[in-house]
N, C-alpha and C. Protein backbone atom coordinates (compact mmCIF):
# COMPACT_ATOMS: atom_id res chain seq x y z
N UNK A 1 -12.62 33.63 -26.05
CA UNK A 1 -11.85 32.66 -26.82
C UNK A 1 -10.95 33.40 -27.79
N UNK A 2 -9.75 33.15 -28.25
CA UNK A 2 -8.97 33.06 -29.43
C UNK A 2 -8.64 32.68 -30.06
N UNK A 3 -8.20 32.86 -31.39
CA UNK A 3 -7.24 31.50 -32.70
C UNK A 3 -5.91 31.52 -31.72
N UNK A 4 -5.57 29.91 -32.00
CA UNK A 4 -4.04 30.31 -31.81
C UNK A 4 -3.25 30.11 -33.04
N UNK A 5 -1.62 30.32 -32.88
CA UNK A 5 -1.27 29.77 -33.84
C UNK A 5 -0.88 28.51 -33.84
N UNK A 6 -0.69 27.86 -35.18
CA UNK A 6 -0.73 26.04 -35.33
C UNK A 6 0.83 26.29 -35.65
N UNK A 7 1.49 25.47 -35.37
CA UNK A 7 2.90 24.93 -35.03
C UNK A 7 2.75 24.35 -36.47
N UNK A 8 4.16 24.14 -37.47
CA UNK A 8 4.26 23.40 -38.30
C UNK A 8 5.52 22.41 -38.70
N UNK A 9 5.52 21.29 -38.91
CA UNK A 9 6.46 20.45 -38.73
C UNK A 9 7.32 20.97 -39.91
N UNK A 10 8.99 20.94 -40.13
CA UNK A 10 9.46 20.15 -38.72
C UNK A 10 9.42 21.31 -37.25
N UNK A 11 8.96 21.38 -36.63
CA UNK A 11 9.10 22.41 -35.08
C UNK A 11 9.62 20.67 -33.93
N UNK A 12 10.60 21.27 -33.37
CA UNK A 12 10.99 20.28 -32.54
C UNK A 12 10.02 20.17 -31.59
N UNK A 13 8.97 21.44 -31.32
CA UNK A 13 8.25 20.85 -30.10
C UNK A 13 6.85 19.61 -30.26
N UNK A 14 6.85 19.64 -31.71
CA UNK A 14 5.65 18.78 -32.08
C UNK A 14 6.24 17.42 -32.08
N UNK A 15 7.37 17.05 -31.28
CA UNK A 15 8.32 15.96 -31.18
C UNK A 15 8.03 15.77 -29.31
N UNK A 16 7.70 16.70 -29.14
CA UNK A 16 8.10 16.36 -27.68
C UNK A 16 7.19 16.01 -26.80
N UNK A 17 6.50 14.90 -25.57
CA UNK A 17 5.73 14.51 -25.13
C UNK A 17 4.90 15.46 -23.71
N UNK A 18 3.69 15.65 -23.87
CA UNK A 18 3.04 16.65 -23.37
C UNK A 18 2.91 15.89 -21.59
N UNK A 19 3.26 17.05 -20.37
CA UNK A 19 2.47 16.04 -19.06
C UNK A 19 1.13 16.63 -19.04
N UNK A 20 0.64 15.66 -18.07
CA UNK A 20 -0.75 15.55 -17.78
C UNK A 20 -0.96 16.81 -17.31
N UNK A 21 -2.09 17.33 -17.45
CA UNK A 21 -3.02 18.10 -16.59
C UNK A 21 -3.47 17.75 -15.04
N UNK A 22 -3.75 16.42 -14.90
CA UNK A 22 -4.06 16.54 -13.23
C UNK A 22 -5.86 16.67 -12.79
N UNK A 23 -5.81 18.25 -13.04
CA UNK A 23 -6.92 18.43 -12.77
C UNK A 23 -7.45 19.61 -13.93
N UNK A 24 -9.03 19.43 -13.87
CA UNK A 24 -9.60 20.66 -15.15
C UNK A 24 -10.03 21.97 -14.30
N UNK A 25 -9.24 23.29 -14.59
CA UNK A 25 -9.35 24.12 -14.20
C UNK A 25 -9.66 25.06 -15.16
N UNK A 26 -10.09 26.36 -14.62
CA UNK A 26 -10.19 27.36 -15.61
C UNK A 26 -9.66 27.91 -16.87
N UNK A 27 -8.01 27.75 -16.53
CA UNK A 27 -7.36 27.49 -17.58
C UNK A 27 -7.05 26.54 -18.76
N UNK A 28 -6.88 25.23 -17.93
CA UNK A 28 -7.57 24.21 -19.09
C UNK A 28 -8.60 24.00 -19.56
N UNK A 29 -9.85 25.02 -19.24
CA UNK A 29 -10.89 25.16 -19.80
C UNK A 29 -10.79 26.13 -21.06
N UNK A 30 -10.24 26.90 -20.99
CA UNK A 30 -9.61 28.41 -21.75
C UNK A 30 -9.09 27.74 -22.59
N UNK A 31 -7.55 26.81 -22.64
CA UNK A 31 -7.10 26.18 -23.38
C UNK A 31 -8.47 25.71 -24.61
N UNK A 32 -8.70 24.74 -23.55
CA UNK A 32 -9.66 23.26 -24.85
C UNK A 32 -10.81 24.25 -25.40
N UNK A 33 -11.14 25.72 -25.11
CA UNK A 33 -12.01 26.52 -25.95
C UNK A 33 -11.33 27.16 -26.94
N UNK A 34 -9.96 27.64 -26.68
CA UNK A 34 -9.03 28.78 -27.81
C UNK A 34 -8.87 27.84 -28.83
N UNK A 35 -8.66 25.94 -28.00
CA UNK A 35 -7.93 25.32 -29.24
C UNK A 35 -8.97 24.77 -30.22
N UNK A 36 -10.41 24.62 -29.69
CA UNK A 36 -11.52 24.53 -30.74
C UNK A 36 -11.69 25.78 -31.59
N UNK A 37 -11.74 27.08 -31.11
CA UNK A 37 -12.03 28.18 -31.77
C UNK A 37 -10.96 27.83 -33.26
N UNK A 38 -9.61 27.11 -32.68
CA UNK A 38 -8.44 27.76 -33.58
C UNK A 38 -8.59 26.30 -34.84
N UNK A 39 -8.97 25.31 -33.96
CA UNK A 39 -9.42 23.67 -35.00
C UNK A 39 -10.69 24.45 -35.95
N UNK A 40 -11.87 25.07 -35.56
CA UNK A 40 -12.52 24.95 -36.88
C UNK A 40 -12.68 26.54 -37.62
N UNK A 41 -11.68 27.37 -37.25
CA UNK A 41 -11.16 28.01 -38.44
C UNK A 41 -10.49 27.62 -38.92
N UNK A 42 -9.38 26.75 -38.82
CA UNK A 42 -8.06 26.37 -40.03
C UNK A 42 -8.84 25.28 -41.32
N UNK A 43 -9.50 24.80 -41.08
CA UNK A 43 -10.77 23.97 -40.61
C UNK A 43 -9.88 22.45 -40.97
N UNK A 44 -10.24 22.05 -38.97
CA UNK A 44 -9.80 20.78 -39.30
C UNK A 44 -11.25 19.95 -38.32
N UNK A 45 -10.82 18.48 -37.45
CA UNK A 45 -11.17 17.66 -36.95
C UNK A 45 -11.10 17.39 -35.46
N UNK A 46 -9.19 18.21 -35.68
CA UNK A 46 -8.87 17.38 -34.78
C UNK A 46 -7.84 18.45 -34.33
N UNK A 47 -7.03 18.50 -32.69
CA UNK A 47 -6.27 19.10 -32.63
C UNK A 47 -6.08 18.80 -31.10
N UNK A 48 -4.44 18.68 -31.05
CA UNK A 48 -3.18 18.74 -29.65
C UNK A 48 -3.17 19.84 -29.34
N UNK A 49 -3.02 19.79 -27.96
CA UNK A 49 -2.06 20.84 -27.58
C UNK A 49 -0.80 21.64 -27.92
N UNK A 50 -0.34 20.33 -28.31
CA UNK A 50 1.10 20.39 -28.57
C UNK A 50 1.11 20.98 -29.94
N UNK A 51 0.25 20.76 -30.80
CA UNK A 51 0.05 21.79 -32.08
C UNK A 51 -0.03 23.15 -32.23
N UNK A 52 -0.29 23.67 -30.49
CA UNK A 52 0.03 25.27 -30.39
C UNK A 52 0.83 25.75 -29.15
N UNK A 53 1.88 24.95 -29.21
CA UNK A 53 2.79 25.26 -28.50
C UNK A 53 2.69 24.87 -26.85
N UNK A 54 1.47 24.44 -26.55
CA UNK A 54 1.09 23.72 -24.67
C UNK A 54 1.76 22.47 -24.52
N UNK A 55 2.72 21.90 -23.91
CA UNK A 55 2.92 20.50 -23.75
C UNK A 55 1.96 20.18 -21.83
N UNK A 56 0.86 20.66 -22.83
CA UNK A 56 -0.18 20.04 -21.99
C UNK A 56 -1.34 18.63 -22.37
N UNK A 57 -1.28 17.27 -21.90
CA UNK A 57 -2.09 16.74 -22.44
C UNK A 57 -3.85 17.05 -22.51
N UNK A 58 -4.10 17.73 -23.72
CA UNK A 58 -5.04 18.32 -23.78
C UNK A 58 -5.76 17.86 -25.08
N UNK A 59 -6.73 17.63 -25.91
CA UNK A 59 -6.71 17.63 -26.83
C UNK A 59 -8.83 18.04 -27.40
N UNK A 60 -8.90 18.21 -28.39
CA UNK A 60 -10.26 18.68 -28.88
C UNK A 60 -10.38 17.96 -30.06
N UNK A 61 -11.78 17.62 -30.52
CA UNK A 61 -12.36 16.98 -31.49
C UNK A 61 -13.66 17.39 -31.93
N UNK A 62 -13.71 17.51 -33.16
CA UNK A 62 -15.44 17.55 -33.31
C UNK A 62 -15.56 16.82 -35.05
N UNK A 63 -16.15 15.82 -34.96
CA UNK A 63 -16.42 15.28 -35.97
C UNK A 63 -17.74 15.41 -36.80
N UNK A 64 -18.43 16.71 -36.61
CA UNK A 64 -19.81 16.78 -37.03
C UNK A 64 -19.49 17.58 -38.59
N UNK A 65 -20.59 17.23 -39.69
CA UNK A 65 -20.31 18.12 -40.83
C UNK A 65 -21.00 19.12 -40.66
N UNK A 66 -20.31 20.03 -41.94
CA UNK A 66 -20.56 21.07 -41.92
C UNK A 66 -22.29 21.48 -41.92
N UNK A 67 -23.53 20.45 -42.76
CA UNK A 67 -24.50 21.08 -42.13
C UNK A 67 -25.30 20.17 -40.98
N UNK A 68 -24.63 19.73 -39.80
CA UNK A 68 -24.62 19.22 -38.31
C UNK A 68 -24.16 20.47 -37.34
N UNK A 69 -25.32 20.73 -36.05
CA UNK A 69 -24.68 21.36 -35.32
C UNK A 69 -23.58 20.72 -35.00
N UNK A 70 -22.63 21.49 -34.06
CA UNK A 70 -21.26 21.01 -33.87
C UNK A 70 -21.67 20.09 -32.61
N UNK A 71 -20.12 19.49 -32.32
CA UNK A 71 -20.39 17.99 -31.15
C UNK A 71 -18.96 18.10 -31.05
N UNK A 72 -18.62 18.98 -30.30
CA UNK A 72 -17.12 19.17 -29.61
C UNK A 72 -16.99 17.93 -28.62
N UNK A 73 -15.62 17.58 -28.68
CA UNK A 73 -15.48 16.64 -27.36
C UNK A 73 -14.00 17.19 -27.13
N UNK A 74 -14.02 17.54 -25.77
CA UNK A 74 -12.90 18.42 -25.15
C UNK A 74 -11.94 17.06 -23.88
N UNK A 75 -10.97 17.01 -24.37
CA UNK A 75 -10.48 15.39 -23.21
C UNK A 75 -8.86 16.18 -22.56
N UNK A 76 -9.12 16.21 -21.48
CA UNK A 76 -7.52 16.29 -20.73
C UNK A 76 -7.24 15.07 -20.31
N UNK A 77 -5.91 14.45 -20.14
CA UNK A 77 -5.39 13.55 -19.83
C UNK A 77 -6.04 12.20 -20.75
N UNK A 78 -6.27 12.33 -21.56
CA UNK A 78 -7.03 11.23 -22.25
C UNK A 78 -5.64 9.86 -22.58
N UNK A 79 -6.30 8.50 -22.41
CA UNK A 79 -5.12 7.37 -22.07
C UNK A 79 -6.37 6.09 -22.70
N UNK A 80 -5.67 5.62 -23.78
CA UNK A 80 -6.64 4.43 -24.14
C UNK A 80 -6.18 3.39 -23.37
N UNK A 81 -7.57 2.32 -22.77
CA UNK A 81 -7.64 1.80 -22.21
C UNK A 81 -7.41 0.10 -22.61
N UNK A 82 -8.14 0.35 -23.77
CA UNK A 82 -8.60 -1.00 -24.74
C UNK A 82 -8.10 -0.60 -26.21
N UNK A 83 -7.53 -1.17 -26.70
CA UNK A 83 -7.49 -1.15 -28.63
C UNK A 83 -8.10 -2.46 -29.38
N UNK A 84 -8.86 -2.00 -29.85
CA UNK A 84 -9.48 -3.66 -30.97
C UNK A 84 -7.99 -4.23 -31.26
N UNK A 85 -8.08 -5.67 -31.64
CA UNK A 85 -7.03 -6.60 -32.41
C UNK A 85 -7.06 -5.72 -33.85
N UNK A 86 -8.55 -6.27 -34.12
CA UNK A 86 -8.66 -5.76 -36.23
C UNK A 86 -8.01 -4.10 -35.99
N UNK A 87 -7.51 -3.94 -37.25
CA UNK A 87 -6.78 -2.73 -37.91
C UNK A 87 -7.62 -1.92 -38.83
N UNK A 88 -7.76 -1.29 -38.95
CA UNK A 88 -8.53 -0.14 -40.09
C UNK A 88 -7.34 1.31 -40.40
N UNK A 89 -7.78 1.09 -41.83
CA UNK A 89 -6.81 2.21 -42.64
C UNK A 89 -7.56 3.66 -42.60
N UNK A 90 -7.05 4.92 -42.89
CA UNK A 90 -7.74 5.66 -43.19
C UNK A 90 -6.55 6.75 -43.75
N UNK A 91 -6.73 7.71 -44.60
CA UNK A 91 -5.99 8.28 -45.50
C UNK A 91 -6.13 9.38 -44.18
N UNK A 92 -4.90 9.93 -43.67
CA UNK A 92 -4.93 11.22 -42.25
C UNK A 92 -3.66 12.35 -42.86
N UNK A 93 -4.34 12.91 -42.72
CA UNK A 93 -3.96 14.47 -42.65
C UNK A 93 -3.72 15.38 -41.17
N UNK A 94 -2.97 16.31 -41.53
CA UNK A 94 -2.80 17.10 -39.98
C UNK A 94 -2.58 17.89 -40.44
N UNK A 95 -2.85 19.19 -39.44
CA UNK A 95 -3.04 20.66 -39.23
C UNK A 95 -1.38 20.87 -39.12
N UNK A 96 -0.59 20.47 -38.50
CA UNK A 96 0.87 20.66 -38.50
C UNK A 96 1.49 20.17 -39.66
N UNK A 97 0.92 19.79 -40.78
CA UNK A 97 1.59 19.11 -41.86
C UNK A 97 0.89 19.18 -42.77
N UNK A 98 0.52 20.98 -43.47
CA UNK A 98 -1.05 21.46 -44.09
C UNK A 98 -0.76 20.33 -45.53
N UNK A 99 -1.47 20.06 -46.50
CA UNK A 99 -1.77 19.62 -47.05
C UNK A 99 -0.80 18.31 -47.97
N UNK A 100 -0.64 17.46 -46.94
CA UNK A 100 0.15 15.77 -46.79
C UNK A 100 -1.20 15.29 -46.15
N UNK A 101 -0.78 13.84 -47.15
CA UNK A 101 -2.23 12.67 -46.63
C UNK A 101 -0.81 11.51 -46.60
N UNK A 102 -1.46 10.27 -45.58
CA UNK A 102 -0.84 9.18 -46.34
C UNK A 102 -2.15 8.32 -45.50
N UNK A 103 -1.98 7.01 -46.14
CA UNK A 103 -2.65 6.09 -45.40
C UNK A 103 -2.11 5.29 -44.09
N UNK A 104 -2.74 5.72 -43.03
CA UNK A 104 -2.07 5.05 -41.87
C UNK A 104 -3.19 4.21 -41.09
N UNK A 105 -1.90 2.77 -40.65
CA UNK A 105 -3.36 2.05 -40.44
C UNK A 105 -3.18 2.08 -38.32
N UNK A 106 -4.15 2.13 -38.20
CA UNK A 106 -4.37 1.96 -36.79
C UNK A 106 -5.42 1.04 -35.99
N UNK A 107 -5.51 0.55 -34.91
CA UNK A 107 -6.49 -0.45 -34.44
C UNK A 107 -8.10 0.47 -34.90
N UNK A 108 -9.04 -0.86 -35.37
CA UNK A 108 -10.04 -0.37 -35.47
C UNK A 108 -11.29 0.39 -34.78
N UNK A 109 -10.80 -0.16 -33.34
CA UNK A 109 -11.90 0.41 -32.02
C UNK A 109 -10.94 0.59 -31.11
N UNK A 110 -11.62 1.42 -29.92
CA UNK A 110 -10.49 1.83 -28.95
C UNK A 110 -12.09 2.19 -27.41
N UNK A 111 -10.67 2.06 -26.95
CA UNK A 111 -11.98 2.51 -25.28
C UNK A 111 -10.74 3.46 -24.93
N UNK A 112 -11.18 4.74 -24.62
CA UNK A 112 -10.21 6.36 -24.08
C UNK A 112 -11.20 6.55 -22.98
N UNK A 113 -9.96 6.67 -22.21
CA UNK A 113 -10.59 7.21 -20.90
C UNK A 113 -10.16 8.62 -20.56
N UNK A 114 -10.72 9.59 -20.03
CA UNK A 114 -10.07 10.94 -20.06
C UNK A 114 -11.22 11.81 -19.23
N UNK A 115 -10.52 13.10 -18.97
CA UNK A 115 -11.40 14.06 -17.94
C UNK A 115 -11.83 14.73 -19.12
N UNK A 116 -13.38 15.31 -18.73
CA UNK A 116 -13.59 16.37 -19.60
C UNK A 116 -13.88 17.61 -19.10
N UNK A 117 -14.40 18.80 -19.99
CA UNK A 117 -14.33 19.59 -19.79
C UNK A 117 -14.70 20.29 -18.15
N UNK A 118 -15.48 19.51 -18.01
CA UNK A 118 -15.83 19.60 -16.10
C UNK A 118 -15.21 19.12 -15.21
N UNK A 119 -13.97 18.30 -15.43
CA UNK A 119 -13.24 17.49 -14.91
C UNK A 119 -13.51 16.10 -14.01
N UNK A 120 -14.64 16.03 -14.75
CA UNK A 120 -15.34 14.61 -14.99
C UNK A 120 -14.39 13.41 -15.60
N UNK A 121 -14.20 12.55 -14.80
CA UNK A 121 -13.81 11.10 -15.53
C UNK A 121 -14.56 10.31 -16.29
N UNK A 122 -14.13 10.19 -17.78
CA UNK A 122 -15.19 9.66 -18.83
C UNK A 122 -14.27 8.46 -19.69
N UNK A 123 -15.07 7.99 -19.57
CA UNK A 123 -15.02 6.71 -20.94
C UNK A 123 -15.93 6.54 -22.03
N UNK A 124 -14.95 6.56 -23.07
CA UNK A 124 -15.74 6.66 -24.63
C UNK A 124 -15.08 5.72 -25.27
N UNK A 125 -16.50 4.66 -26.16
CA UNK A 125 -16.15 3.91 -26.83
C UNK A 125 -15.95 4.60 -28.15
N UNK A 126 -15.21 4.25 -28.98
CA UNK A 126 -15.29 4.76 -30.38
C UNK A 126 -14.60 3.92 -31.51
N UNK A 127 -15.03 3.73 -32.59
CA UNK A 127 -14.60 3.17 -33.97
C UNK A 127 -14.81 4.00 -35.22
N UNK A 128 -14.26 3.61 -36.24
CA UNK A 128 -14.35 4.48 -37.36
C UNK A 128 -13.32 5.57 -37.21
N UNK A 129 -13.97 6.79 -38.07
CA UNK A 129 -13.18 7.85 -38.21
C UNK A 129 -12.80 8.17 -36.64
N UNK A 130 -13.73 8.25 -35.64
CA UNK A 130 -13.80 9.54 -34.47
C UNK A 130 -12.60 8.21 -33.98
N UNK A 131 -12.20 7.21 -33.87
CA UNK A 131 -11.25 6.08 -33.15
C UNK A 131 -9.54 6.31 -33.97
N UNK A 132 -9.90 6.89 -34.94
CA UNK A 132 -8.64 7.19 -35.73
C UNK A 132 -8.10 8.57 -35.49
N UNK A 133 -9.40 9.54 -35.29
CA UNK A 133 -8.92 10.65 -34.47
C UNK A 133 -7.93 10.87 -32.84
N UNK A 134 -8.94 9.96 -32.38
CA UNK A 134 -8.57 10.09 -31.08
C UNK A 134 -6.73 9.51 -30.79
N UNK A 135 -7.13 8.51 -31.53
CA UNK A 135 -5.63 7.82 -31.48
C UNK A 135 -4.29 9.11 -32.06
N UNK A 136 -4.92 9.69 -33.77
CA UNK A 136 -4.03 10.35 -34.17
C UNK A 136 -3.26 11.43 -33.17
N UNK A 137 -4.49 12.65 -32.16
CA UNK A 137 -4.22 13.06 -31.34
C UNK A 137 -3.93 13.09 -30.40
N UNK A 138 -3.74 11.75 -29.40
CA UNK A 138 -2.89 11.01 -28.44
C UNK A 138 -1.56 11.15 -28.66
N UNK A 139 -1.15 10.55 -29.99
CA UNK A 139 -0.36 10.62 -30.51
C UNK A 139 0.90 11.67 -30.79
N UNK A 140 0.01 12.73 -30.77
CA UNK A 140 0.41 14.47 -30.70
C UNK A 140 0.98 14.81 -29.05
N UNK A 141 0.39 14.22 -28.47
CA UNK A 141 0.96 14.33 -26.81
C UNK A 141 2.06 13.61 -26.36
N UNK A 142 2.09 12.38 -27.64
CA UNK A 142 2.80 11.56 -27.18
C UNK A 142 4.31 11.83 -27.54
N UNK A 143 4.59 12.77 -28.89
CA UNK A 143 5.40 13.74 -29.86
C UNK A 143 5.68 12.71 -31.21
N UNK A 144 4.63 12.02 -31.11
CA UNK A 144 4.34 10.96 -32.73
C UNK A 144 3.13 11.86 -33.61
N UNK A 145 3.64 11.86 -34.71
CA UNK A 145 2.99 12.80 -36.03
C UNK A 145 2.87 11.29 -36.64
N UNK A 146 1.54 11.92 -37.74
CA UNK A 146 1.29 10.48 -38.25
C UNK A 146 2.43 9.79 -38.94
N UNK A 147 2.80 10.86 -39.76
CA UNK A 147 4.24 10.05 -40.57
C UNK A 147 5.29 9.50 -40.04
N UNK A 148 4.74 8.96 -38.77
CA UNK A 148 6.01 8.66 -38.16
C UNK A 148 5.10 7.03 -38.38
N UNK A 149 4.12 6.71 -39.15
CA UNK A 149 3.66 5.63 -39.28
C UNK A 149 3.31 5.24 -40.79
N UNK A 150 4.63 6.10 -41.35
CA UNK A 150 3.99 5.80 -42.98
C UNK A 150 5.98 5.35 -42.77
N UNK A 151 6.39 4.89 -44.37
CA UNK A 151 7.65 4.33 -44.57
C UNK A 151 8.67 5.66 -44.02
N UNK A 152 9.56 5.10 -43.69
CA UNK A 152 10.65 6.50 -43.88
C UNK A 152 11.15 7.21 -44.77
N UNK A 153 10.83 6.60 -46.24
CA UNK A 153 11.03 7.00 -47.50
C UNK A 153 10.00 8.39 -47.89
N UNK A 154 8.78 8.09 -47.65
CA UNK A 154 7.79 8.59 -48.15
C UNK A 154 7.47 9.79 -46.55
N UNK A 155 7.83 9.52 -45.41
CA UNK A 155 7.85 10.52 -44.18
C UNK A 155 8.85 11.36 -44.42
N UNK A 156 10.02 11.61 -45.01
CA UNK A 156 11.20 12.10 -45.57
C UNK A 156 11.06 13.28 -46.56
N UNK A 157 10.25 12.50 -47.28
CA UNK A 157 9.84 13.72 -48.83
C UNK A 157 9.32 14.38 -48.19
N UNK A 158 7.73 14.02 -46.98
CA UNK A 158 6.93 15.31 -46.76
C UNK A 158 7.62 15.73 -46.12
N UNK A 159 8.54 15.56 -45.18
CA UNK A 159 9.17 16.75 -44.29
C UNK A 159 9.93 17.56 -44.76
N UNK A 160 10.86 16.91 -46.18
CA UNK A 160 11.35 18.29 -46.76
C UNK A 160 10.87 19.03 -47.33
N UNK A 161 9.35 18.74 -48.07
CA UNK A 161 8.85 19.82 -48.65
C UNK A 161 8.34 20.94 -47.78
N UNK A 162 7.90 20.15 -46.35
CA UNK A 162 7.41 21.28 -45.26
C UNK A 162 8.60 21.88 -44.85
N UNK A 163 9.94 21.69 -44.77
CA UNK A 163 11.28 22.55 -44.31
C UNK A 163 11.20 23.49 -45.53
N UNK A 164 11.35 22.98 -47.12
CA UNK A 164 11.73 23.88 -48.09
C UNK A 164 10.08 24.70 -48.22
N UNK A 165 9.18 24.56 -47.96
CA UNK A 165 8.18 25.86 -47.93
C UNK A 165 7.76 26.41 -46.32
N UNK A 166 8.59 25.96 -45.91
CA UNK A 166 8.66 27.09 -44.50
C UNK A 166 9.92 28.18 -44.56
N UNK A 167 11.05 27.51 -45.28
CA UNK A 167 11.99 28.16 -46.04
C UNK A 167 12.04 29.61 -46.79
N UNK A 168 10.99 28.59 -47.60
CA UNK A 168 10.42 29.99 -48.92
C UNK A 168 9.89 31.10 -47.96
N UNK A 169 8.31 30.97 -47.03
CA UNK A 169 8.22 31.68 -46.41
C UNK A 169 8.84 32.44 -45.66
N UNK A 170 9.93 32.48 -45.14
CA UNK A 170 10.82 33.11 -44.26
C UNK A 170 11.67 34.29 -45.36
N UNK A 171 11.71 33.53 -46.48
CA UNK A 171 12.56 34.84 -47.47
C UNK A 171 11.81 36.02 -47.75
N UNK A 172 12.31 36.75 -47.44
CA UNK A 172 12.08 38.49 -48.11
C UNK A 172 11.48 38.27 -49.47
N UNK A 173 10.54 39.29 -49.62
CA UNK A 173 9.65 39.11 -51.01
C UNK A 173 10.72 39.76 -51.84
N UNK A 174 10.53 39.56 -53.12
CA UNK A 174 11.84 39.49 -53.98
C UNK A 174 10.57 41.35 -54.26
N UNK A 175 11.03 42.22 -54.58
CA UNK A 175 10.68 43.75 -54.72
C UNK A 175 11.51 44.34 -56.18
N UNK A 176 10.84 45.01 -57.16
CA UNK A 176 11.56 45.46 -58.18
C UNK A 176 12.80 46.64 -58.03
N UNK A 177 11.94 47.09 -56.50
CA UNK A 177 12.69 48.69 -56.02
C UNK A 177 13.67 47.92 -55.25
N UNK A 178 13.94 46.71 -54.61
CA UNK A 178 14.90 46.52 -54.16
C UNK A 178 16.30 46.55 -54.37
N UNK A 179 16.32 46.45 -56.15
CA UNK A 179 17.54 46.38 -56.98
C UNK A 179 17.81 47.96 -57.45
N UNK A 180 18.94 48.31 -57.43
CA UNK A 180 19.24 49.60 -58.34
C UNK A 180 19.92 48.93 -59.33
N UNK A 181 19.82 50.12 -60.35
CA UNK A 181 20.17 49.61 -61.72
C UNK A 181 21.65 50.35 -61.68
């Protein structure tokens, strides 16, 4: 396994919609392991493909705390089937958009159908947090970031602060020896 690196918005490719996988092969096995290795060092929840550069529909989850063994769930081609009517809020964050929250509301239950890591066809019911996940990271395949579900006012600010400190990063460290007197 490896870290990869996490893509950070704005990157045009975290805009762009991932195709299917098809079938689970060795490599998409490789994938959905590098991209867990790389989800709980940054330490997140949740994580696309498309967050490290694959426009492969691929995606990984593990919602267990920190003192829970882990409970990875690895889904290629994952496609909800069912969405509850009722809505539930939850304050979401993303790995491509390090430290921005907003509250985004999404259906409260969902039925995802998807291959897993064996290339098994599975259906999972889910509500709560792990139903807000799944959706958020669909979403990532789909080239929708959450803020594309908060106002455009308030999706606006965070993206310029993520342009103007991806900005900063890119400048040369300011050095005392750089200047002659």
């Amino acid at each position: 396994m490896s870290k990869l690196p996490i893509i950070t918005a704005p990157d045009p490719r975290l805009k762009k919609r991932a195709a299917p996988v098809g079938t689970v092969d060795a490599e998409v096995r490789q994938l959905m392991d590098d991209m867990l290795e790389t989800m709980y060092a940054a330490p997140g929840i949740g994580l696309a493909a498309n967050q490290v550069g694959v426009l492969q529909r691929v995606i990984v989850l593990d919602l267990s705390r920190d003192d829970e063994p882990p409970r990875p769930l690895r889904m290629a081609d994952p496609e909800l089937v069912w969405v509850a009517e009722e809505d539930a809020g939850y304050e979401e964050g993303c790995l491509s958009l390090p430290e921005h929250y907003a509250e985004v509301v999404r259906p409260a239950a969902i039925l995802v159908r998807y291959l897993d890591e064996t290339g098994a066809q599975r259906e999972l019911e889910a509500d709560g947090l792990l139903a807000t996940c799944i959706q958020h990271e669909i979403d990532h395949l789909d080239g929708v970031l959450f803020v594309d579900h908060i106002s455009a006012l308030k999706r606006n600010m965070i993206l310029r602060k993520l342009l103007k400190s991806k900005k900063a990063a890119e400048l040369p460290a300011y050095s005392e020896t750089s200047f002659a007197a």
